[in-house]
Protein backbone atom coordinates (compact mmCIF):
# COMPACT_ATOMS: atom_id res chain seq x y z
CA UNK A 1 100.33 65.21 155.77
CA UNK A 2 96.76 66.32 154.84
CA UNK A 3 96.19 64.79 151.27
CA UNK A 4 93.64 67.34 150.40
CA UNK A 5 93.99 69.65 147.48
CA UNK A 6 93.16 72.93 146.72
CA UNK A 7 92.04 73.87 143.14
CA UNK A 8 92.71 77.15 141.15
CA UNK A 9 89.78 78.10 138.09
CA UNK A 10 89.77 80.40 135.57
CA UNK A 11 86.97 82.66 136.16
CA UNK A 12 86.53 83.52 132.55
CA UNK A 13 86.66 79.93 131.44
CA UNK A 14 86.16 77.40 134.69
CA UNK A 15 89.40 75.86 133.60
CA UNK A 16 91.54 74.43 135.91
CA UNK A 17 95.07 76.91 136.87
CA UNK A 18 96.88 74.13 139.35
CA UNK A 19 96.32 72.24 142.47
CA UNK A 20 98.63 73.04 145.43
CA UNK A 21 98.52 70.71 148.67
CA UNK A 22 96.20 72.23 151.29
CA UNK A 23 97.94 73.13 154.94
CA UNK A 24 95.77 71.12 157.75
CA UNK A 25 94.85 73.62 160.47
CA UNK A 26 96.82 71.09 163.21
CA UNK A 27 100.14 72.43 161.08
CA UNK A 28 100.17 75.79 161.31
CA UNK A 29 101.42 76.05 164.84
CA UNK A 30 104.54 73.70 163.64
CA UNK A 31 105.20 75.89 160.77
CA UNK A 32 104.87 79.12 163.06
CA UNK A 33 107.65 77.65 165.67
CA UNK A 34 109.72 77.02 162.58
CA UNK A 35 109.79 80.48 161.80
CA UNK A 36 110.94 81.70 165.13
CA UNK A 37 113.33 79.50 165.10
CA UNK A 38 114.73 80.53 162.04
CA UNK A 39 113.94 84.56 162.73
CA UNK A 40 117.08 85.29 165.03
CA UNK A 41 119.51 84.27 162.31
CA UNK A 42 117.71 86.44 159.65
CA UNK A 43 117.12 89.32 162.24
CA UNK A 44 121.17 89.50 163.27
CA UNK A 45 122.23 89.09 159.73
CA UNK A 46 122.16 92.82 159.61
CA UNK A 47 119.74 95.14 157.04
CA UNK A 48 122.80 95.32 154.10
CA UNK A 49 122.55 91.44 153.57
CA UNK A 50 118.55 91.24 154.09
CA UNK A 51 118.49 94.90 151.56
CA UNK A 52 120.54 92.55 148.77
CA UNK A 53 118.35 90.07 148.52
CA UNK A 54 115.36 91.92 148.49
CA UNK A 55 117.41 94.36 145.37
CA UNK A 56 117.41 90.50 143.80
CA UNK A 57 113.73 89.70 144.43
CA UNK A 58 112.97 93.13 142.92
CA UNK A 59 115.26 92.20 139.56
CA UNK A 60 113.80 88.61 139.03
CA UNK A 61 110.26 90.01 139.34
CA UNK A 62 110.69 92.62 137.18
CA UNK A 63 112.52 89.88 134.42
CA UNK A 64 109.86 88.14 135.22
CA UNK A 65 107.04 90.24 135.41
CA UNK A 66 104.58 89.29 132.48
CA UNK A 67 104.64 85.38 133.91
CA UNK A 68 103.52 86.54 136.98
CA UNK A 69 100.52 89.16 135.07
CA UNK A 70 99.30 85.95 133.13
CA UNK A 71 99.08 84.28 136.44
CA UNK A 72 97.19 86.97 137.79
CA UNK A 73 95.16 87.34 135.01
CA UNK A 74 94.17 83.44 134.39
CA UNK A 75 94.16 82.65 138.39
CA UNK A 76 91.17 85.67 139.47
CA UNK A 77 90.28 87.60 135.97
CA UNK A 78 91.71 90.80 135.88
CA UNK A 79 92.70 92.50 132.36
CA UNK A 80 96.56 91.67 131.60
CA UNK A 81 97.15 95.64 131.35
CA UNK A 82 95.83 95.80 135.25
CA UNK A 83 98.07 92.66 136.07
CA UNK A 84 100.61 93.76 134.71
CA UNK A 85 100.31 98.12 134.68
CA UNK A 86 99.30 97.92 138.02
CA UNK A 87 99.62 95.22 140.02
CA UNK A 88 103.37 93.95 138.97
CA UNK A 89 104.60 97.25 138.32
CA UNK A 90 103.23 98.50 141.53
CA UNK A 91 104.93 95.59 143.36
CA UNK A 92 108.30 96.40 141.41
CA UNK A 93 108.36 99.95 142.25
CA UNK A 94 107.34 99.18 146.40
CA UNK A 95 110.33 96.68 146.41
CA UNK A 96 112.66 99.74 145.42
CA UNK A 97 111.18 101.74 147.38
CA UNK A 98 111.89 100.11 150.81
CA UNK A 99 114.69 98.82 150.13
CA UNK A 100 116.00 102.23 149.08
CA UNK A 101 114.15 104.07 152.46
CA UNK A 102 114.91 100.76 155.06
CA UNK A 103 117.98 102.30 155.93
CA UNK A 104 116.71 105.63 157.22
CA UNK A 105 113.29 103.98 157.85
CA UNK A 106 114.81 101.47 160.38
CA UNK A 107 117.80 103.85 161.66
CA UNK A 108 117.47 105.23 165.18
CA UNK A 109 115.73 108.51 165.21
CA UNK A 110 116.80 111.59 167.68
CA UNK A 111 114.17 112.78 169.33
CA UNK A 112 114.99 116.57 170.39
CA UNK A 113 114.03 117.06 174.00
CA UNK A 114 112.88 120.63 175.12
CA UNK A 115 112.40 120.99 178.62
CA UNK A 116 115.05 122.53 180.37
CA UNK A 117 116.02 119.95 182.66
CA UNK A 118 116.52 117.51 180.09
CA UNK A 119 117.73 119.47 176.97
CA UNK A 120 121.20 117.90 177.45
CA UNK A 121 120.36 114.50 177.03
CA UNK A 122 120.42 112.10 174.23
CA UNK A 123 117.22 110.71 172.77
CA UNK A 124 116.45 108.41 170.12
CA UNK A 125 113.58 106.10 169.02
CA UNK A 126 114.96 102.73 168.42
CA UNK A 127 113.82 99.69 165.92
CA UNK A 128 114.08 96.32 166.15
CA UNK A 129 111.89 93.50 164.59
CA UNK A 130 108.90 91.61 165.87
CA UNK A 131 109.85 88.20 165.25
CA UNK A 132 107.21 86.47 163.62
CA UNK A 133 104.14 87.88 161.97
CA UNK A 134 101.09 86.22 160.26
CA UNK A 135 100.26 87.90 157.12
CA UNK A 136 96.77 87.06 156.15
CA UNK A 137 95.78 88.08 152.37
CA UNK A 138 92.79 88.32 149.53
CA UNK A 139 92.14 87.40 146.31
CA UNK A 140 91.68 90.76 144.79
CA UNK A 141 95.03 92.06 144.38
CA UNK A 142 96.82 89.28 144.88
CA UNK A 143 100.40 89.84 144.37
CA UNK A 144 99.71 93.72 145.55
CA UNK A 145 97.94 93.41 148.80
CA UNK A 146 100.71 90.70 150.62
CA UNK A 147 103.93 92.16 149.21
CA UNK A 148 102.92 95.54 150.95
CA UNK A 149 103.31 93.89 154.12
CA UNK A 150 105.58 90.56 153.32
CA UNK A 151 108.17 93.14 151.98
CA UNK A 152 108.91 95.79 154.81
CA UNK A 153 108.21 92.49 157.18
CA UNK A 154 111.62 90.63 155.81
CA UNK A 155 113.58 93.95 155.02
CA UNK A 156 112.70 95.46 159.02
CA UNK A 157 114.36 90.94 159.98
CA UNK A 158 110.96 89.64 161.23
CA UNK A 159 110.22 86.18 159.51
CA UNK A 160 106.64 85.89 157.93
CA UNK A 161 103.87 82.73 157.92
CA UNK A 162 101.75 83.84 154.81
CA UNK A 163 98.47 83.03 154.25
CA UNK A 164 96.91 83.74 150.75
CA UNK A 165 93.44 83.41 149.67
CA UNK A 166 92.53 79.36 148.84
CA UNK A 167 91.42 81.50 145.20
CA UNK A 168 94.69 81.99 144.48
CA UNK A 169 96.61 79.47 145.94
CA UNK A 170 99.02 78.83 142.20
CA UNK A 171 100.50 82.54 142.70
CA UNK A 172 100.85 82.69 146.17
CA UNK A 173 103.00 79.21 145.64
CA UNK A 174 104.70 81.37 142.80
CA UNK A 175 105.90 84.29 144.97
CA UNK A 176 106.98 82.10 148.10
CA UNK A 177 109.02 80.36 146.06
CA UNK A 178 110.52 84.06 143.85
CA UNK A 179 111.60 84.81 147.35
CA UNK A 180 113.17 81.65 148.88
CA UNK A 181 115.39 81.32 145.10
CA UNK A 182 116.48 84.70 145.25
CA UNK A 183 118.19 84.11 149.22
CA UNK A 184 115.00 84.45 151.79
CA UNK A 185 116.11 81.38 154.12
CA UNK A 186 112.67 78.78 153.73
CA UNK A 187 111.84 79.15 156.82
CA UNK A 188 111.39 82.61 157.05
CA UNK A 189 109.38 83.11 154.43
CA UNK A 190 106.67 80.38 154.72
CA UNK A 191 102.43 80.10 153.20
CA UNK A 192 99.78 78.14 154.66
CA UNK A 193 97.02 76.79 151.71
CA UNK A 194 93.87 76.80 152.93
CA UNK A 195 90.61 78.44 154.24
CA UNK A 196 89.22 79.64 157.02
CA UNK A 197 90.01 77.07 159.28
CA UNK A 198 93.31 78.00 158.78
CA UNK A 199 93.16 81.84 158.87
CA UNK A 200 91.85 80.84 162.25
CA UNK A 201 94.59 78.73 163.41
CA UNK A 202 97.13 81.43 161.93
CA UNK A 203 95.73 84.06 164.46
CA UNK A 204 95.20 81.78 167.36
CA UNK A 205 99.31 80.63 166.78
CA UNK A 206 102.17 82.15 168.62
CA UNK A 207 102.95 84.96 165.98
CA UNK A 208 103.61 88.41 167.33
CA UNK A 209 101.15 90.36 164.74
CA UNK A 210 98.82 89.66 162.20
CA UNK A 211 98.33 91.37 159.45
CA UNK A 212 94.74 90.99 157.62
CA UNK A 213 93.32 92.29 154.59
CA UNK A 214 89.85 91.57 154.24
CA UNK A 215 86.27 91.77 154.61
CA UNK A 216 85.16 94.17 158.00
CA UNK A 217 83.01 90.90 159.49
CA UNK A 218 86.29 88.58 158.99
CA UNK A 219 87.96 91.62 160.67
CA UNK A 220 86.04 91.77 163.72
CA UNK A 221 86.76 88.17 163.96
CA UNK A 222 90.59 88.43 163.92
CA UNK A 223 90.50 91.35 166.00
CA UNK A 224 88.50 89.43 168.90
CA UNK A 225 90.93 86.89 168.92
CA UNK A 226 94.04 88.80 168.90
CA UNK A 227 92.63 90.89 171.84
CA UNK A 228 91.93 87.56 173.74
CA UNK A 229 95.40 87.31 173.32
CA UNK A 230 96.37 90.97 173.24
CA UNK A 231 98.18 90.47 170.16
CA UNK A 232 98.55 93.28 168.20
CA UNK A 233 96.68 93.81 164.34
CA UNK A 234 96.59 95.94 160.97
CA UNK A 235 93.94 95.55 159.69
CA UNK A 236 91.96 97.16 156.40
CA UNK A 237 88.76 96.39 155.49
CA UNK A 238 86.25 97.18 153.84
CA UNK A 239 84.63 99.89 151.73
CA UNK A 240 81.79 102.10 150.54
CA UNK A 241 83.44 104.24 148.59
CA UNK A 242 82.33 107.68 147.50
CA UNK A 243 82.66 110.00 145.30
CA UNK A 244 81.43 113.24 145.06
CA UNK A 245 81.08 115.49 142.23
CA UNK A 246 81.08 119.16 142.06
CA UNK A 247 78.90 121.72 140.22
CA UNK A 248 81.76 123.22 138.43
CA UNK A 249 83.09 119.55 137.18
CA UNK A 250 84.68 118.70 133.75
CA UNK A 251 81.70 116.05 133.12
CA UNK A 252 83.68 114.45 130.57
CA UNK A 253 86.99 113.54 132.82
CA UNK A 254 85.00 112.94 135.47
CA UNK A 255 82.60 109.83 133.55
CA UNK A 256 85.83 108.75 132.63
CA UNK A 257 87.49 108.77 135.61
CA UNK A 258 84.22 107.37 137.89
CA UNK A 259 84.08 104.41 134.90
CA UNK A 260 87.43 103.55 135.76
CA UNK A 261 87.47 104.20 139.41
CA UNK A 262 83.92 101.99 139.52
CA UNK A 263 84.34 99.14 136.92
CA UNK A 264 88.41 98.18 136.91
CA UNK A 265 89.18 94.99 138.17
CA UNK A 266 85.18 94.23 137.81
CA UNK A 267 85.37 96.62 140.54
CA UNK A 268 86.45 94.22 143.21
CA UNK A 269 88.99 96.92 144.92
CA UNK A 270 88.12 97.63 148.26
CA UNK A 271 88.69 101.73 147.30
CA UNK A 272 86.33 100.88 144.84
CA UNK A 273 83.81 103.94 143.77
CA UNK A 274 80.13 102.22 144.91
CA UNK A 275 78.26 105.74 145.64
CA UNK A 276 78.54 108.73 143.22
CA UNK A 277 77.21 111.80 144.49
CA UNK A 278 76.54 114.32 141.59
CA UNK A 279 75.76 117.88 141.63
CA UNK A 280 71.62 118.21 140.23
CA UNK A 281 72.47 120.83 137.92
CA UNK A 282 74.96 118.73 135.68
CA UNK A 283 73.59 114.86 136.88
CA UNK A 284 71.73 114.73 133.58
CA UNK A 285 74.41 115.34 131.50
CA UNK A 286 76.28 113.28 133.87
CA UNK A 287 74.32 110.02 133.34
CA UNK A 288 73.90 110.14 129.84
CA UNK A 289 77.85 110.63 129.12
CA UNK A 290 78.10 107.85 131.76
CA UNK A 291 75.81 105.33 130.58
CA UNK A 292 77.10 106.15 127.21
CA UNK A 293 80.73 105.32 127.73
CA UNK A 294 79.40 102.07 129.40
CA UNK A 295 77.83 100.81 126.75
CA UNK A 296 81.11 101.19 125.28
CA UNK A 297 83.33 99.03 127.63
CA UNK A 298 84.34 95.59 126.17
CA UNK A 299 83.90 92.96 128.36
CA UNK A 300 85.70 89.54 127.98
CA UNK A 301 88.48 87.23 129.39
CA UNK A 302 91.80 89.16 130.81
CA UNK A 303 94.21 87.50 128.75
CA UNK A 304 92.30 88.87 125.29
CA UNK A 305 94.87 92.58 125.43
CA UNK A 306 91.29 94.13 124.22
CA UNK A 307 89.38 93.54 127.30
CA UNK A 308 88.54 96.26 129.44
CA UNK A 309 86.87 94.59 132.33
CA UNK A 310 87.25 90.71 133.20
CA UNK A 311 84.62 88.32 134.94
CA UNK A 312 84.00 88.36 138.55
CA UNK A 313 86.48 86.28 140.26
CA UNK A 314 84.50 83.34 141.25
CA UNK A 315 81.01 81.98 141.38
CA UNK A 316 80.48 82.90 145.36
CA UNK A 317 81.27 86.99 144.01
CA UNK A 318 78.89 86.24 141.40
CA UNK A 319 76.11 84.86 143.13
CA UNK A 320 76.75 87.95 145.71
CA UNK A 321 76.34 90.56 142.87
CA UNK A 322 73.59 88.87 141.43
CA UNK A 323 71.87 89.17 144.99
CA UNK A 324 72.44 93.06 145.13
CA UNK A 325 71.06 93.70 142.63
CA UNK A 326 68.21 92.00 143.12
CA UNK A 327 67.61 93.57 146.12
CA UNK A 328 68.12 97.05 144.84
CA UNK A 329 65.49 96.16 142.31
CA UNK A 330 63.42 95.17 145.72
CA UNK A 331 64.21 98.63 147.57
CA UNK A 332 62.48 100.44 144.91
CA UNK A 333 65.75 101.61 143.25
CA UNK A 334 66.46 101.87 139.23
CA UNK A 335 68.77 100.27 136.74
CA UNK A 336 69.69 102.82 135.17
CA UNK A 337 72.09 100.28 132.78
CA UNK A 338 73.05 96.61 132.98
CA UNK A 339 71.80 94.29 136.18
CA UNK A 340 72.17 91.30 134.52
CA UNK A 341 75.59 88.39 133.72
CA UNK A 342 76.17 87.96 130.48
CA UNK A 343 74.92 85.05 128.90
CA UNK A 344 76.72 84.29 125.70
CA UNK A 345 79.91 83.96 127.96
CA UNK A 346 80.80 80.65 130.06
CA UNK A 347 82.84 82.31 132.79
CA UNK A 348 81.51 84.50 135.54
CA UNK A 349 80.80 87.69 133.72
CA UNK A 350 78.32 90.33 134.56
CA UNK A 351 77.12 93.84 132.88
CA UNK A 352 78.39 96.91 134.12
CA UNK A 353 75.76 98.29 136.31
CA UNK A 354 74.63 101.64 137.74
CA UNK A 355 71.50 102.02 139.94
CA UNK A 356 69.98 105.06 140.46
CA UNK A 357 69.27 105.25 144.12
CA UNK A 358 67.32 108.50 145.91
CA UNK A 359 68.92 110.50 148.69
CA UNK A 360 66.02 109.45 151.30
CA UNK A 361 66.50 105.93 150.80
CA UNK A 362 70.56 105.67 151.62
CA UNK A 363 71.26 103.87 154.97
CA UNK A 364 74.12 103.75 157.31
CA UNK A 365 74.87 100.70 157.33
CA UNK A 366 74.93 99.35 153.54
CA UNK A 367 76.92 96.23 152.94
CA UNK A 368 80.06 97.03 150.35
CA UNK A 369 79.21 95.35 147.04
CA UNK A 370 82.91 94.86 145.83
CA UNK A 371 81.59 94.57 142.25
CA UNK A 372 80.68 95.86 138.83
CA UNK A 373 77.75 98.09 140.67
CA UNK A 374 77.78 101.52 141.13
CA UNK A 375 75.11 103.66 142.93
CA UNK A 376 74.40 107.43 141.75
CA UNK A 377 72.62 109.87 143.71
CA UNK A 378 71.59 113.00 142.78
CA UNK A 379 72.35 116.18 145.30
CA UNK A 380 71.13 120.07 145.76
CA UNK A 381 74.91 120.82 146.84
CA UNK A 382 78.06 119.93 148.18
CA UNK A 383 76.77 119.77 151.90
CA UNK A 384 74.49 117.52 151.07
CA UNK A 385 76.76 115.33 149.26
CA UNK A 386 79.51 115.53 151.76
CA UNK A 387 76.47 114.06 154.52
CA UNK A 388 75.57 111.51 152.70
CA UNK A 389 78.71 110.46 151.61
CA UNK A 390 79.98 110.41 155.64
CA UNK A 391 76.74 108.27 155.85
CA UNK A 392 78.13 105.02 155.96
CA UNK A 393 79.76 102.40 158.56
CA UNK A 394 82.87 102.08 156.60
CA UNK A 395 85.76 105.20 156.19
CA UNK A 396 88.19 103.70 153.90
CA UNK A 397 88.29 106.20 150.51
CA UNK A 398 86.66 108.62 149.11
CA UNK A 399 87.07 110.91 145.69
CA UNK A 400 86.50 114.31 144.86
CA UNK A 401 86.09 115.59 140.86
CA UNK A 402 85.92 119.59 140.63
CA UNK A 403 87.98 121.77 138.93
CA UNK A 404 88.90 124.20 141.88
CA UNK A 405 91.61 123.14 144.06
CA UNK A 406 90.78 124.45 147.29
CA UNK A 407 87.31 123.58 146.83
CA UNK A 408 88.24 119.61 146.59
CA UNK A 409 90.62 120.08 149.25
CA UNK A 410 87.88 121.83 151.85
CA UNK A 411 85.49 118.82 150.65
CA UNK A 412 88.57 116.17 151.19
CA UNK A 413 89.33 117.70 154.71
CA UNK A 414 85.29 117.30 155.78
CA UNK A 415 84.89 113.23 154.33
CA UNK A 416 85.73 110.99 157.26
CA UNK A 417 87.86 108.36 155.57
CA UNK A 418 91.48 107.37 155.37
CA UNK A 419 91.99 108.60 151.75
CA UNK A 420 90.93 110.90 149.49
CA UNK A 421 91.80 111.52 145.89
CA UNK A 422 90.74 114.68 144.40
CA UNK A 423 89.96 114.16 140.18
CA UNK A 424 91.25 110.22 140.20
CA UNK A 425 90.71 107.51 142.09
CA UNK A 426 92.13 104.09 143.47
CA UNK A 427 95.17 104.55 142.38
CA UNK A 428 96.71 106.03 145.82
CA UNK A 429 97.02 102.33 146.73
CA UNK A 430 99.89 102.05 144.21
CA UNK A 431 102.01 105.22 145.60
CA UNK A 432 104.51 103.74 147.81
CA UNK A 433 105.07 106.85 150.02
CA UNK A 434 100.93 107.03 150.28
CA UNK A 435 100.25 106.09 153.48
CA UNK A 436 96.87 103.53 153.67
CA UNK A 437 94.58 103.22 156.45
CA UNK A 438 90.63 103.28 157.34
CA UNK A 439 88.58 105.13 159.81
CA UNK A 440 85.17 103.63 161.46
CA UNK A 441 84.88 100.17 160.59
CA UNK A 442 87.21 100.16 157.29
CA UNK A 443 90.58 99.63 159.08
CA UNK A 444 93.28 99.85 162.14
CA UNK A 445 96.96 100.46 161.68
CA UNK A 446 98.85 101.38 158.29
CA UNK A 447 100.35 100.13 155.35
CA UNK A 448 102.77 102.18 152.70
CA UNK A 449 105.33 104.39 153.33
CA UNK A 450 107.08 105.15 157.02
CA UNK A 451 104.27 104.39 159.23
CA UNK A 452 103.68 101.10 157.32
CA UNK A 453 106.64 100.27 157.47
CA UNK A 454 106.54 101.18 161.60
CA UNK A 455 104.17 98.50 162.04
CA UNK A 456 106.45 96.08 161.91
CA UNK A 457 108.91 96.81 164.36
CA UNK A 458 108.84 97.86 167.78
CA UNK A 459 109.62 100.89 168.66
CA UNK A 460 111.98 101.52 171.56
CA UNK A 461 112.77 105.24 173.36
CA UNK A 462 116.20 105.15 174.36
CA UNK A 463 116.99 108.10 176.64
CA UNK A 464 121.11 108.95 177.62
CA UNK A 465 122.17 111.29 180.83
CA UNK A 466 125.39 112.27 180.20
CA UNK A 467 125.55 113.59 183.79
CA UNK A 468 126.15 110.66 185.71
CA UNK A 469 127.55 111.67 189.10
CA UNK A 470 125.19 114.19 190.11
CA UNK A 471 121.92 112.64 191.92
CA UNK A 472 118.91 114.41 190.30
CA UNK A 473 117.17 116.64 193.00
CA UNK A 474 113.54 114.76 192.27
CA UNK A 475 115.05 111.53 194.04
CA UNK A 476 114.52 110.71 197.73
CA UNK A 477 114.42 111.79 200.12
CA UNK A 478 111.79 114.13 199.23
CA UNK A 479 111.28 117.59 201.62
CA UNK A 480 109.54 120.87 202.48
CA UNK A 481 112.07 122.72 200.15
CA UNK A 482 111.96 120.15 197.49
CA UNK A 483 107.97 121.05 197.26
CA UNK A 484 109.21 124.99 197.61
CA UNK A 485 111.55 124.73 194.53
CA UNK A 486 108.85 122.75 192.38
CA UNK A 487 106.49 125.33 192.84
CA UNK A 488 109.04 128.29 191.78
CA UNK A 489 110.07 125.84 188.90
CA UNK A 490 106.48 126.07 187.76
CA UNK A 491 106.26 129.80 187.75
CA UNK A 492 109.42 130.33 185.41
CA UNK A 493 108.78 127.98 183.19
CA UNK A 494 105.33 128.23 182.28
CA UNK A 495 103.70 131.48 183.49
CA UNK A 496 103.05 133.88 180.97
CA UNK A 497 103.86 136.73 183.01
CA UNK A 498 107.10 137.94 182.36
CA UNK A 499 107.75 139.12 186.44
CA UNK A 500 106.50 136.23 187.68
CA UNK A 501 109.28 134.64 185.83
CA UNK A 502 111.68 136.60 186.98
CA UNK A 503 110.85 136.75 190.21
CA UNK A 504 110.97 132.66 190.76
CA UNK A 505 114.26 132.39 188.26
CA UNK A 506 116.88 133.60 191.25
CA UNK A 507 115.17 130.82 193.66
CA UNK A 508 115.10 128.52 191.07
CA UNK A 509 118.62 128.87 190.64
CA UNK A 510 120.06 129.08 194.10
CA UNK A 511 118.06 126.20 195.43
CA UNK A 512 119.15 124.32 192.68
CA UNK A 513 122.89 125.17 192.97
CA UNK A 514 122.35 124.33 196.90
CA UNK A 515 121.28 121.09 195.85
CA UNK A 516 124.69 120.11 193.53
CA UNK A 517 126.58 121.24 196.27
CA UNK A 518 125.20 119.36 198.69
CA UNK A 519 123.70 116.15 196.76
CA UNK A 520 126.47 113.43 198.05
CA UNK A 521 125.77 114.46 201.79
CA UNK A 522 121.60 114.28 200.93
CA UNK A 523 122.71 111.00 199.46
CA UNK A 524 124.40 109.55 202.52
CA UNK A 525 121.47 109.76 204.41
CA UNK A 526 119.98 107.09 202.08
């Protein structure tokens, strides 16, 4: 066994959480083969058994749940209200949710045929596990962002090799084990500690799927690798998110709402709001309400219940944010408020910070901060904001804050992302039904609802002809008249000229009642 450690700090205080023994890379393949060995056993002991257990997870995580928020909370630095308002509850609530939907998720589905020639038949799509999948996860949300997949993963029978972020390696330790307690055999449910290295040797193992939540470069990597292998991914990534507000605006709820959406969780989401595009003739008013309410925001360590926004989750984030903004101060841009950590605080805690950049000097391809940073733009209208917010490599989320319905919903329709919230943000992530996914470079395949939960099975058409003793008259041996009848087939089904129709229907109909007449002697000849 590798005798190396991996150590947990409190970003608000650089106190040690725990120490959990790190996975060597050379292990992972031996942990993946145990969990197909164990995955036919949990995969034929049917969804009722697999749905219990998953009804007890949800019940000891819910007695449970402010242990787990003050794990959160000391382990990466969010406020106890976000640990525990969002994240647990959020985790609670998506437990219930597929366990109450797995049944009709997972059942087969009829699948209506309409063609004439096969309207008879039966037609289903059919589920059945993956076997193994490799569940790769951040630091961010950290309970959150693995249960979405971990959880329709063991309900759909697949097993699941976990790996969490090495951040966060004291919860991800505490959830294996909340699982393997409440009935999930321990091999099906197994983590890998570590890095890197042994991301890497997760995606490069047997497993059927990965599943990777992440940064777009790390992305690219996984996604290389699978294809070597054409393994199949999900994968979201990251974000630039915008957010676009409207002439007509409530300037009040929307400050609010843009504080939140920009600064909660230290604004490490990856649905973040980074770029705020506001309309010129209320941006004044806009900034100064902003900037006000800013100044207002308490900043201090997560577990303190008055606390609105934590540190930054370690000292790599907070060297990065450090960086950005000293390049924005570079690029000729303005600090409109804060740019700096705070310095009467020994954890990793930095200001609230909004730059004020011009419309000329946004690029494509700007890197996502995943910080307390927020960019704000002034525009001459919504087309112009709607541009520059499509302006960007990455197409994960976007928000719209107006006060006319359709308006927000034309805007929503024209951003090229995966989400958009119109007047909030962020909080689609935590909607269970919401289905999540990225366009451009921000993400591939789903998580949430149905077609999250599709990911993880495969998906089999199953196709019955009850007519079994009648040979169909497109099998050999193929003929003149066989090319005659096609053609007249053609015209009465899909001309749009009613004589036409009529006029190939009595061919139709008496070369094809030649054919059942005569099928067993056409058949002989075979």
């Amino acid at each position: 066994m590798n005798n190396k450690y991996l150590s947990s700090l409190n970003p608000a205080t650089l106190e040690e959480v725990g120490k959990v023994e790190a996975t060597s890379s050379s292990q992972v393949n031996e942990i993946v083969k145990k969990a197909w060995s164990a995955f036919p056993k949990w995969r034929d002991m049917g969804l009722t058994k697999r749905t219990a257990i998953l009804k007890k997870i949800q019940q000891q995580l819910l007695s449970r749940s402010e242990e787990f928020a003050r794990l959160i909370t000391i382990e990466m630095g969010k406020p106890i209200h976000e640990s525990l308002g969002l994240e647990v509850h959020s985790c609670i609530d998506i437990i219930g949710y597929y366990v109450k939907n797995a049944d009709t998720f997972l059942g087969e589905r009829r699948v209506p045929l309409h063609h004439l020639l096969f309207i008879r038949r039966g037609s289903w799509l059919h589920c059945e596990p993956l076997g193994v999948l490799g569940v790769i996860s951040p630091w961010n949300w950290p309970l959150l962002i693995p249960l979405n997949s971990i959880v329709p993963a063991l309900l759909s029978g697949n097993a699941v090799v976990f790996k969490h972020s090495e951040w966060t390696p004291v919860l991800a330790e505490k959830m294996r084990n909340l699982f393997v307690e409440n009935g999930v055999p321990e091999d099906v449910f197994q983590i890998i500690q570590g890095g890197a290295k042994q991301g890497k040797a997760l995606v490069e193992s047997p497993v059927a799927k990965i599943f990777f939540t992440g940064s777009t470069r790390v992305g690219k990597i996984i996604y290389n690798s699978a294809a070597q292998q054409l393994k199949k991914c999900v994968l979201e990534m990251g974000g630039s998110d915008a957010a676009i507000v409207c002439n007509e605006a409530d300037v009040e709820y929307a400050t609010s709402g843009i504080l939140w959406g920009g600064f909660s969780n230290c604004g490490q989401n990856c649905n973040s709001i980074e770029r705020v595009f506001v309309h010129q003739n209320i941006f004044d008013d806009f900034l100064e309400i902003l900037v006000r309410k800013i100044k207002k925001v308490r900043i201090g360590s997560g577990e303190a219940e008055d606390s609105d926004i934590g540190p930054l989750a370690s000292r790599q984030q907070f060297d990065k944010i450090k960086s950005i903004v000293e390049q924005s101060k570079k690029a000729g841009d303005t600090i409109l408020t804060g740019g700096r950590p705070l310095k009467n605080k020994e954890g990793y805690f930095f200001q609230p910070t909004v730059i004020l950049r011009e419309a000329s000097c946004i690029q494509e391809d700007m890197e996502e901060v995943f910080g307390p940073v927020v960019y704000l733009t002034s525009v001459s209208d919504d087309d112009e904001a709607v541009r520059l917010a499509n302006k960007s490599k990455y197409g994960l989320a976007a928000s719209v804050w107006t006060c006319q319905k359709k308006k927000g919903l034309q805007i929503a329709r024209r951003l090229l992302t995966g989400t958009v919230m119109i007047n909030d943000a962020i909080v689609s992530f935590g909607m269970a039904e919401a289905g999540w996914t990225g366009a451009k470079q921000s993400g591939i395949g789903w998580v949430h609802g149905e077609k999250g939960l599709d990911e993880m099975v495969n998906i089999k058409y199953l196709n019955y002809e009850p007519q079994n003793r009648i040979q169909k008259f497109w099998w050999f041996p193929y003929s003149k008249e066989m090319v005659t009848t096609f053609w007249s087939a053609l015209q009465f089904l899909f001309s749009k000229s009613f004589v036409r129709k009529m006029a190939n229907l009595l061919p139709v109909l008496k070369r094809i009642s030649s054919y059942m007449l005569f099928n067993r002697r056409r058949s002989d000849k075979l």
